[in-house]
C-alpha atoms as a PDB file:
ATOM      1  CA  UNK A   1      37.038  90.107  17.226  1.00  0.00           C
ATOM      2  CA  UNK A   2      36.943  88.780  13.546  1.00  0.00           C
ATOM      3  CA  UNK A   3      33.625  88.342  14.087  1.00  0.00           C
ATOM      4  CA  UNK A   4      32.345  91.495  15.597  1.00  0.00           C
ATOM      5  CA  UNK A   5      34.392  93.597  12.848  1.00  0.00           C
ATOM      6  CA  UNK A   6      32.287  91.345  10.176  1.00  0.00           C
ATOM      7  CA  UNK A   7      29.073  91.776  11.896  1.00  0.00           C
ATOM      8  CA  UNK A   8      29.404  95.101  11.626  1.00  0.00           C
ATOM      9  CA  UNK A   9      30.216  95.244   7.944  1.00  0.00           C
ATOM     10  CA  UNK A  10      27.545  93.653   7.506  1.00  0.00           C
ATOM     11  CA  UNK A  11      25.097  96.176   9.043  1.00  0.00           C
ATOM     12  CA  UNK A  12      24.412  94.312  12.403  1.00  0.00           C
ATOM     13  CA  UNK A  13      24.603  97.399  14.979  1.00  0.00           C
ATOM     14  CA  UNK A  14      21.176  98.606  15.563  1.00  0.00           C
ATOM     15  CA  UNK A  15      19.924  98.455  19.030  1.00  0.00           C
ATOM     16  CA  UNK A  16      18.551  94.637  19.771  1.00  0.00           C
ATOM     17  CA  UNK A  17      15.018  94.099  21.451  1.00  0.00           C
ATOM     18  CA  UNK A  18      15.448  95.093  25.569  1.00  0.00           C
ATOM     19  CA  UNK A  19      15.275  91.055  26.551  1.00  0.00           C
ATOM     20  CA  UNK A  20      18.402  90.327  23.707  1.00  0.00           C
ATOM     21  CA  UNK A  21      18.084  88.798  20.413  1.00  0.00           C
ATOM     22  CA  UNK A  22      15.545  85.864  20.440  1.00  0.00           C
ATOM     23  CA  UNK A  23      18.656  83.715  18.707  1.00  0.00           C
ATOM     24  CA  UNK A  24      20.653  84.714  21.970  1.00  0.00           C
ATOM     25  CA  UNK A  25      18.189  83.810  24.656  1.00  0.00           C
ATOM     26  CA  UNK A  26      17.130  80.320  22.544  1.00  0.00           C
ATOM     27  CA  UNK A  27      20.741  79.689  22.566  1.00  0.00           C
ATOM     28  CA  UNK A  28      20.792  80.730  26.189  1.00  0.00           C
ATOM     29  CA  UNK A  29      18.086  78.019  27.082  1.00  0.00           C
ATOM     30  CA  UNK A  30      19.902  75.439  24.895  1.00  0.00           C
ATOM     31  CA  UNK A  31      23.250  76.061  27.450  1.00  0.00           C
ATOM     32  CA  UNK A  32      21.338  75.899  30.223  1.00  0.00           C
ATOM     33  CA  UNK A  33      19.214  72.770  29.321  1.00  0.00           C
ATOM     34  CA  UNK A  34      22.358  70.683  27.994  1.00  0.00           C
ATOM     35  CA  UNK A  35      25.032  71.631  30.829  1.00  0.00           C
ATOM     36  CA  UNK A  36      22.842  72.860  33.374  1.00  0.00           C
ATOM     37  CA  UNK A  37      19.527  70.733  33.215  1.00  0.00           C
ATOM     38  CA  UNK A  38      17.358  73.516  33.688  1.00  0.00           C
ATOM     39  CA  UNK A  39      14.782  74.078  31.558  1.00  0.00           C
ATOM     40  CA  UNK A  40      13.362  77.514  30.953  1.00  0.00           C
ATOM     41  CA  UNK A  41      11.653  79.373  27.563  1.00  0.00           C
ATOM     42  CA  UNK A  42      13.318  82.230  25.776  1.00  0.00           C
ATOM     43  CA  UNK A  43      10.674  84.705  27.723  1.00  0.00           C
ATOM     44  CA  UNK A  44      12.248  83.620  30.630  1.00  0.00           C
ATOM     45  CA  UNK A  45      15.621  84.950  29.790  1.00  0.00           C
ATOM     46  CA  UNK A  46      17.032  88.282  30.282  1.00  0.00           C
ATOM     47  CA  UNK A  47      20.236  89.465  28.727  1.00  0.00           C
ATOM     48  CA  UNK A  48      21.970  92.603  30.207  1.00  0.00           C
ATOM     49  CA  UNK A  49      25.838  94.222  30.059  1.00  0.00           C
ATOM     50  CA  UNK A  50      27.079  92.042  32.994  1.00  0.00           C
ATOM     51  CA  UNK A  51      26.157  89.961  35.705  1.00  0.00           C
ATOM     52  CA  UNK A  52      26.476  93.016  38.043  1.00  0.00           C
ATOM     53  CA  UNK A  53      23.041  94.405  36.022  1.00  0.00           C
ATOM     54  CA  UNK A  54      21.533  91.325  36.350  1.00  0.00           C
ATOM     55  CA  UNK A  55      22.113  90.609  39.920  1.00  0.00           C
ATOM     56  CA  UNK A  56      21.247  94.512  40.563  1.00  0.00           C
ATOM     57  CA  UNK A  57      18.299  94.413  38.341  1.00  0.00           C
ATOM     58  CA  UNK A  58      16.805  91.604  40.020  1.00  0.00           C
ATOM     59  CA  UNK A  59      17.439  92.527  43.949  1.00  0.00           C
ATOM     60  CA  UNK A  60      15.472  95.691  43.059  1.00  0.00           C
ATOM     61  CA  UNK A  61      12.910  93.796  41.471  1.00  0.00           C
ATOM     62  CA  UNK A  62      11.721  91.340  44.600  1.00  0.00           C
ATOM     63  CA  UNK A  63      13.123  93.457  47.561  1.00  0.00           C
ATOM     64  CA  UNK A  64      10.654  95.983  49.707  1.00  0.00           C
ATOM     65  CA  UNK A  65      11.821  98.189  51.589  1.00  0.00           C
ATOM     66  CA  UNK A  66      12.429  96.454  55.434  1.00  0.00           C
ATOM     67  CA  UNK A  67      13.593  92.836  53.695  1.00  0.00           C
ATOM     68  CA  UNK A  68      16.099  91.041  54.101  1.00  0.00           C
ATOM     69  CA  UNK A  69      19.054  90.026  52.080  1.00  0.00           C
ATOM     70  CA  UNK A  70      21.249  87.293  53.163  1.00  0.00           C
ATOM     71  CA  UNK A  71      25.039  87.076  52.340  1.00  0.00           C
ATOM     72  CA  UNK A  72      27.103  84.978  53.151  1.00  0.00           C
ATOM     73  CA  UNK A  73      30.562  86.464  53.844  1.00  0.00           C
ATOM     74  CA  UNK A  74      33.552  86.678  52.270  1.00  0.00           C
ATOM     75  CA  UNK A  75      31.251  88.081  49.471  1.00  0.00           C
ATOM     76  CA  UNK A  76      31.527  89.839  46.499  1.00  0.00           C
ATOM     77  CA  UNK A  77      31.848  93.620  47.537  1.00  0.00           C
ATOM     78  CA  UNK A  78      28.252  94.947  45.319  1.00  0.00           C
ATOM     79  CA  UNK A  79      26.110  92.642  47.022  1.00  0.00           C
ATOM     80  CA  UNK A  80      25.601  94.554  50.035  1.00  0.00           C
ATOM     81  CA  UNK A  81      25.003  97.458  48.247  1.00  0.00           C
ATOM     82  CA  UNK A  82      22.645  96.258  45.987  1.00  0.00           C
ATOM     83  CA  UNK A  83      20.704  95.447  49.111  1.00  0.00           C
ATOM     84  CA  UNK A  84      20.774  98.945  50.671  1.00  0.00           C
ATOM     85  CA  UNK A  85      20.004 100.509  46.935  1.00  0.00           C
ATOM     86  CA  UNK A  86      16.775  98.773  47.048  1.00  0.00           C
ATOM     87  CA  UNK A  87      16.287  99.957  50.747  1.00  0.00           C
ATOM     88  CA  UNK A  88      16.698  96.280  51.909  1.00  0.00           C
ATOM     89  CA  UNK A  89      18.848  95.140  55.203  1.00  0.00           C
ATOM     90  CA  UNK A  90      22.378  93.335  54.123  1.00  0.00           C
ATOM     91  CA  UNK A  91      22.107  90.358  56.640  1.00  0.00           C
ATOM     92  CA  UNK A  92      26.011  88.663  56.435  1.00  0.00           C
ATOM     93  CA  UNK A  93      26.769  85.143  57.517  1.00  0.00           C
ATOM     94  CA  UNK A  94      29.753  84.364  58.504  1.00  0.00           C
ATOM     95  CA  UNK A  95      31.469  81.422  57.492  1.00  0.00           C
ATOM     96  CA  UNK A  96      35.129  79.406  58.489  1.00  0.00           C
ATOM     97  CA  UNK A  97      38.011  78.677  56.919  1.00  0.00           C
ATOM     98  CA  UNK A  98      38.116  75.139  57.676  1.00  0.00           C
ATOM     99  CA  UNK A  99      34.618  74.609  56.160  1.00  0.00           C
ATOM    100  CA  UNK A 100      36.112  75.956  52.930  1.00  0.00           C
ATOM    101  CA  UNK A 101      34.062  79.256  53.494  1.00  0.00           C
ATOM    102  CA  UNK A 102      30.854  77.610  52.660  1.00  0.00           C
ATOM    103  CA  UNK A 103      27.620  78.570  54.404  1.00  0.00           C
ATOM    104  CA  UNK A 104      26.659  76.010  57.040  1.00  0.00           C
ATOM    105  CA  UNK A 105      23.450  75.261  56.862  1.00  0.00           C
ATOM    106  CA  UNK A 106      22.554  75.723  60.523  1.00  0.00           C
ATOM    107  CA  UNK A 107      23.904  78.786  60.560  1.00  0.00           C
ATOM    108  CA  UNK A 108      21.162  80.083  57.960  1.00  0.00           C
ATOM    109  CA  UNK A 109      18.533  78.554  59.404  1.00  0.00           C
ATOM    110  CA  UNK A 110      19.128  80.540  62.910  1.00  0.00           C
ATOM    111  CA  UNK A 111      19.275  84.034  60.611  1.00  0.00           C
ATOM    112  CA  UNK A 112      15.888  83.559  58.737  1.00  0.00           C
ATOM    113  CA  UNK A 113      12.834  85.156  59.690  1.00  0.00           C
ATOM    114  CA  UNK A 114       9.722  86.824  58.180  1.00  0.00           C
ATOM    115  CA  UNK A 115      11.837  89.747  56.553  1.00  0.00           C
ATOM    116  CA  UNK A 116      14.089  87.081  54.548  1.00  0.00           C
ATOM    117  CA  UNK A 117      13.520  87.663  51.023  1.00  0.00           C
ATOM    118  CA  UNK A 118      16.740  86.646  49.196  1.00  0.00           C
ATOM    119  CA  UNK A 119      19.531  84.677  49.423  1.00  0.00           C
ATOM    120  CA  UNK A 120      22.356  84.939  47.816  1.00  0.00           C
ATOM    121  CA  UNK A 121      24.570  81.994  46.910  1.00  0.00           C
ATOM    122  CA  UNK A 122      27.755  82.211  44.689  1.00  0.00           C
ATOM    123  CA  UNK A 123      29.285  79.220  43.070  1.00  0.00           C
ATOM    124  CA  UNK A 124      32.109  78.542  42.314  1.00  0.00           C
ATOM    125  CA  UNK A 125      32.522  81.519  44.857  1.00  0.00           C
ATOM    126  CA  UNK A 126      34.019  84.873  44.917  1.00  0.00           C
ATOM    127  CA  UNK A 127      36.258  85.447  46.402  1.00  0.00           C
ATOM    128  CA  UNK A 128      37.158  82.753  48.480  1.00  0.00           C
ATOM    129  CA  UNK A 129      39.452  79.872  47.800  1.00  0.00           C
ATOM    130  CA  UNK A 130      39.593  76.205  48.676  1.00  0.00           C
ATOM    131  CA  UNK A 131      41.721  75.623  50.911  1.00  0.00           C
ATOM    132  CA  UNK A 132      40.514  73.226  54.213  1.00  0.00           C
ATOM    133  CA  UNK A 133      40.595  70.243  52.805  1.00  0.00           C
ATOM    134  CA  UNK A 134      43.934  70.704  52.242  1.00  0.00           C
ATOM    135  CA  UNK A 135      45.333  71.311  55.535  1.00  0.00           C
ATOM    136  CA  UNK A 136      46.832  68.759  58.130  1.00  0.00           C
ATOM    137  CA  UNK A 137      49.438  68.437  60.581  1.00  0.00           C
ATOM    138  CA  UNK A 138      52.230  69.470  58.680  1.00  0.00           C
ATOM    139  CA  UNK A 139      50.951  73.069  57.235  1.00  0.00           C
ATOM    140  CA  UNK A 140      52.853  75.869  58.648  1.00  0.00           C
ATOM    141  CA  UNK A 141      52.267  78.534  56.628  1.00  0.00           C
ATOM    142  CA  UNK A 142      48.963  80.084  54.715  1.00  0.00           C
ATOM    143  CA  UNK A 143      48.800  82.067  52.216  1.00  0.00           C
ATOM    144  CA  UNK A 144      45.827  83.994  51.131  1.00  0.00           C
ATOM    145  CA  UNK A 145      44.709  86.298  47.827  1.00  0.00           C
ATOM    146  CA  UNK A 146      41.520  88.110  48.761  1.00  0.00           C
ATOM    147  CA  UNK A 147      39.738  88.843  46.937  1.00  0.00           C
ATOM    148  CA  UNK A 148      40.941  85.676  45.048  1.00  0.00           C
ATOM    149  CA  UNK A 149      39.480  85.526  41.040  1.00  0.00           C
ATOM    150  CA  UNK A 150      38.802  83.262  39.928  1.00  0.00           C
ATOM    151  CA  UNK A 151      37.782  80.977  42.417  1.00  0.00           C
ATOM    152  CA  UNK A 152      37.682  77.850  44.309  1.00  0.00           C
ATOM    153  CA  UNK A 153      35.466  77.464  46.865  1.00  0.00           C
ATOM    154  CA  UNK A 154      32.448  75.221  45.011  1.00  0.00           C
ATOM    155  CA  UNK A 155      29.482  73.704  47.334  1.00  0.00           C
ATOM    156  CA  UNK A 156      28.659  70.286  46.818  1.00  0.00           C
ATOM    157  CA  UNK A 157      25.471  69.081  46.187  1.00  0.00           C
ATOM    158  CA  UNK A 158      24.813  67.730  49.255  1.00  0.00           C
ATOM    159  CA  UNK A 159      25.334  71.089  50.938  1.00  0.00           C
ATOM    160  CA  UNK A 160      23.091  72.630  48.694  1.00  0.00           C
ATOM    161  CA  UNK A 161      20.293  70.231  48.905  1.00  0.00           C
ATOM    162  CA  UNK A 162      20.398  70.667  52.899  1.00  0.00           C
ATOM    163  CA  UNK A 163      20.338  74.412  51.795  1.00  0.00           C
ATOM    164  CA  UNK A 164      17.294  73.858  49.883  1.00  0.00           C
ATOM    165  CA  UNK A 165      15.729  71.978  52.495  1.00  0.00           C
ATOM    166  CA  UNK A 166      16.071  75.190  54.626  1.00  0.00           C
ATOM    167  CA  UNK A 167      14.469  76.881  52.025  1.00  0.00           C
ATOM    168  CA  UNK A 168      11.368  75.444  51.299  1.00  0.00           C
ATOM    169  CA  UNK A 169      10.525  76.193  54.837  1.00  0.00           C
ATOM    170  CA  UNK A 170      10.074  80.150  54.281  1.00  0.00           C
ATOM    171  CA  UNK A 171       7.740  80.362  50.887  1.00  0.00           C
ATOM    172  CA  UNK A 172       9.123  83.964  51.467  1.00  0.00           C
ATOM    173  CA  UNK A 173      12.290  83.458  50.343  1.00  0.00           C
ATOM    174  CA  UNK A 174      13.767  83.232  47.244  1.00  0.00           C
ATOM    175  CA  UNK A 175      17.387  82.216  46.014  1.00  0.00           C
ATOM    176  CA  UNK A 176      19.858  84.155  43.302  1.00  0.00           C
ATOM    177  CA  UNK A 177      22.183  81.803  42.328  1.00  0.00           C
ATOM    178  CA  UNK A 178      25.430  83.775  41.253  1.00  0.00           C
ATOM    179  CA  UNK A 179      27.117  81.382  38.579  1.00  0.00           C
ATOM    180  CA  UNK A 180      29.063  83.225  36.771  1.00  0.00           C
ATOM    181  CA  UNK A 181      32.593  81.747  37.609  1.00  0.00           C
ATOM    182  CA  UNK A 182      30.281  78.260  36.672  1.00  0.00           C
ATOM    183  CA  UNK A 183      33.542  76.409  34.933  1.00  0.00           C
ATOM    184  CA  UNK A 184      36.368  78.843  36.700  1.00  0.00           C
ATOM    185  CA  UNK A 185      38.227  77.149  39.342  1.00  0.00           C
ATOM    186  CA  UNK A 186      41.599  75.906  40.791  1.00  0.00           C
ATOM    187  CA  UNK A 187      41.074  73.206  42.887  1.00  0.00           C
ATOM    188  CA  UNK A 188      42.035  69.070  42.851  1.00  0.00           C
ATOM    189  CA  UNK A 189      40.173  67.102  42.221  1.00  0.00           C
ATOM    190  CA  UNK A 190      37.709  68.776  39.846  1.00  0.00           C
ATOM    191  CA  UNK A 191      34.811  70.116  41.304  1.00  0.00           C
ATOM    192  CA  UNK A 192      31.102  69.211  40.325  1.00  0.00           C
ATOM    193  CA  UNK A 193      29.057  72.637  39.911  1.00  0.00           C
ATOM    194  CA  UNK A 194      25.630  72.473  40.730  1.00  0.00           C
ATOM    195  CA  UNK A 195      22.771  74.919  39.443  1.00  0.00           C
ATOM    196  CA  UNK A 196      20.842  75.326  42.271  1.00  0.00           C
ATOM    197  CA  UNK A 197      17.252  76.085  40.675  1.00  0.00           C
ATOM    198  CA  UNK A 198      17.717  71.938  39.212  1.00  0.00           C
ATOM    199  CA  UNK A 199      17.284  70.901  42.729  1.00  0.00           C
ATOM    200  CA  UNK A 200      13.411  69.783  43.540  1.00  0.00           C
ATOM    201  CA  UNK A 201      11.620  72.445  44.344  1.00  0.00           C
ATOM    202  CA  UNK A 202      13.963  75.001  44.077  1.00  0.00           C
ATOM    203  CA  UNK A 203      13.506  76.090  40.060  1.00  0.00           C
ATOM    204  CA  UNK A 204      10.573  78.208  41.171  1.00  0.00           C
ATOM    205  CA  UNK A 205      12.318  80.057  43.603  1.00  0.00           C
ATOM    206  CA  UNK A 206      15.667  80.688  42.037  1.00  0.00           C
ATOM    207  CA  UNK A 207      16.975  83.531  39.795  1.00  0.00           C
ATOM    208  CA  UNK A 208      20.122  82.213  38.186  1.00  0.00           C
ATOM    209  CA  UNK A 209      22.733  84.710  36.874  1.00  0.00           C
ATOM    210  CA  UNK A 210      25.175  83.658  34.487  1.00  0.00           C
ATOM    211  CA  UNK A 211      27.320  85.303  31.486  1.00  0.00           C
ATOM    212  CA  UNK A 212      29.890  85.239  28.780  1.00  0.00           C
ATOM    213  CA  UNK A 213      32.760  87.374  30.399  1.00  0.00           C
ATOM    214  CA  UNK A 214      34.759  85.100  32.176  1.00  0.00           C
ATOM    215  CA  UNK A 215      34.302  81.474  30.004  1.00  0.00           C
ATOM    216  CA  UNK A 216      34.576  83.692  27.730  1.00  0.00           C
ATOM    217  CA  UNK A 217      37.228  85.665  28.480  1.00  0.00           C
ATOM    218  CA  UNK A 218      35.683  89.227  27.384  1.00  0.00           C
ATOM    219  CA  UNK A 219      35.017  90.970  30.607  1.00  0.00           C
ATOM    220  CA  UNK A 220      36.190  94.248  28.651  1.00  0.00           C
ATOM    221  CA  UNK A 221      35.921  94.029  25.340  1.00  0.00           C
ATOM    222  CA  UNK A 222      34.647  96.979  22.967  1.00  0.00           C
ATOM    223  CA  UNK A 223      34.485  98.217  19.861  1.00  0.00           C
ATOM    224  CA  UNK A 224      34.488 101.975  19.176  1.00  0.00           C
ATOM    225  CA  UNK A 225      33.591 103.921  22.237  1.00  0.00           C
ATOM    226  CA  UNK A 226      30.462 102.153  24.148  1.00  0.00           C
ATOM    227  CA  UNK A 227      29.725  99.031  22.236  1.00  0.00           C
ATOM    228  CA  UNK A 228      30.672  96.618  24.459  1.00  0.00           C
ATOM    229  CA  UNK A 229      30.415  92.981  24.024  1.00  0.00           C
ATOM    230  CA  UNK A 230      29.930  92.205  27.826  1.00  0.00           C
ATOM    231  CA  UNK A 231      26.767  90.629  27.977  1.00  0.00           C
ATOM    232  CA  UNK A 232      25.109  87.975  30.987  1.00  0.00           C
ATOM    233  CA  UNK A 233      22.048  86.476  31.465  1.00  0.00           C
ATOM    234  CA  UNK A 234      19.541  85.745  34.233  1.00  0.00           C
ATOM    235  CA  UNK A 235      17.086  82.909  33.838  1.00  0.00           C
ATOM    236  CA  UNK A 236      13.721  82.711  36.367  1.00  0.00           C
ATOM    237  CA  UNK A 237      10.070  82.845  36.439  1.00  0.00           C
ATOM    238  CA  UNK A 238       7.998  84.911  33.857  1.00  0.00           C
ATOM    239  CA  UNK A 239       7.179  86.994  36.329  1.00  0.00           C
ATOM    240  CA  UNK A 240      10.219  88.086  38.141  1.00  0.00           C
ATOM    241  CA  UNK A 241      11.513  88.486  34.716  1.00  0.00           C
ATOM    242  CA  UNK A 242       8.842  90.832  33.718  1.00  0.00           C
ATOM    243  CA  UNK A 243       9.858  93.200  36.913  1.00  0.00           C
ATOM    244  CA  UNK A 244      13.466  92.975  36.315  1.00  0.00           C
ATOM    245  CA  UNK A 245      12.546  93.923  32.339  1.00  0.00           C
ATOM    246  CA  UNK A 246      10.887  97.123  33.604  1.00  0.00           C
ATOM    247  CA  UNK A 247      13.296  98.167  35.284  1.00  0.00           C
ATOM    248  CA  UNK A 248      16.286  97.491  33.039  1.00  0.00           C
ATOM    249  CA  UNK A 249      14.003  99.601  30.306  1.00  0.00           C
ATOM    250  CA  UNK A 250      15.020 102.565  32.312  1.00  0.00           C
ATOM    251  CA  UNK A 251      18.744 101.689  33.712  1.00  0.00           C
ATOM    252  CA  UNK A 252      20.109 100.714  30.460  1.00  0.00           C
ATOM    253  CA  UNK A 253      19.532 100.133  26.697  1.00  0.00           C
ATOM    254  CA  UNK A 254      21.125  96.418  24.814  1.00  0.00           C
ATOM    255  CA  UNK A 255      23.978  97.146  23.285  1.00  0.00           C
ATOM    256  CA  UNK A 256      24.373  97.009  19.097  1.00  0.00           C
ATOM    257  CA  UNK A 257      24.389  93.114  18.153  1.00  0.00           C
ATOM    258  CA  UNK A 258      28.158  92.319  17.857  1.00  0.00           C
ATOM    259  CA  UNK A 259      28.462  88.322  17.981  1.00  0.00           C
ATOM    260  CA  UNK A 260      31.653  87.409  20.081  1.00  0.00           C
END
């Protein structure tokens, strides 16, 4: 808050350039490069108010109408909706309990077909909890928080390499990774997060959303009436940035530069 007040003492709280500061998206690329291994120019960085903008900014951008998006359920309540905004069919996969509500890989495989444009995996998840591995003989009683935030549920590599290998078989599709609750979660041992565009192959077909409001902790900060400081990013090819861009030019304006 110290900072913000200062920054605008000093002047800072002109509208920024529609992408986000150049120092903001270099930084971005240095986050993603050090904890993510991912490698991506600032031109290949969007910054918008909220993952929600992002993730809505870019179904719109590579659904048709007549695609398909596939979710796999519990999910985050928007995601649907995105799909149908952008006149695309919601496909939802169900998933178990005792497989920690992860998305079997089998089970995606039998649910893709021509119409499969995007996929969209969240993880950590929202708003499922891990909870299978810790079951036996002796539990009697569950208890559940749905939606549970943050999260738990966090899919191993493994699972999302086999995922990948799914993938790769429909050039069609492509992959938003949702990562937003990326060091957010309650589980023991400590999970592992994986970006999913770092495994091979799969950096060309992901769109990875990610953000400052929850590591953060500034999901509603403001100063003075609109000036939010809620910002996330999403990080993919030049040219499904480009699309996402155009339409964000006419859904929403930056907000004035206030450094958290």
């Amino acid at each position: 808050m110290v900072a913000g007040i200062n920054a605008i003492r000093e002047g800072h709280t002109r509208y920024t350039p529609n992408a986000g500061t150049l120092e903001l998206r270099k930084a971005i690329c240095h986050k993603l490069q050090e904890e993510n291994g991912l490698t991506y120019a600032p031109d290949q960085i969007l910054v918008s108010n909220g993952a929600k903008q992002c993730i809505m900014q870019a179904v719109l951008a590579v659904c048709s109408p007549g695609d398909e998006v596939i979710i796999p359920a519990p999910y985050w309540v928007s995601y649907p909706e995105m799909a149908w905004l952008a006149d695309a069919t919601p496909v939802i996969l169900p998933t178990d309990i005792l497989d920690n509500f992860l998305l079997k890989p089998e089970s995606l495989a039998s649910r893709l077909n021509d119409k499969s444009r995007l996929l969209i995996l969240c993880s950590p998840s929202n708003p499922t909890g891990s909870v299978a591995s810790r079951l036996n003989d002796k539990s009697r009683l569950l208890i559940l928080c749905s939606p549970s935030n943050p999260t738990g549920s966090v899919y191993p590599k493994k699972l999302l390499e086999e995922i990948a290998d799914i993938v790769r078989k429909h050039p069609r599709l492509l992959v938003l990774s949702d990562e937003i609750y990326e060091h957010i979660y309650y589980i023991y041992p400590p999970a592992e997060h994986t970006s999913f565009a770092s495994l091979p192959g799969m950096w060309e077909r992901t769109l990875t959303v990610n953000g400052f409001s929850k590591i953060a902790l500034v999901p509603g900060g403001a100063f003075g009436d609109d000036k939010c400081i809620r910002m996330s990013y999403a990080a993919s090819l030049p040219t499904l940035q480009e699309a996402a861009k155009k339409i964000k030019e006419v859904v929403a304006l930056l907000k004035p530069r206030v450094p958290i």
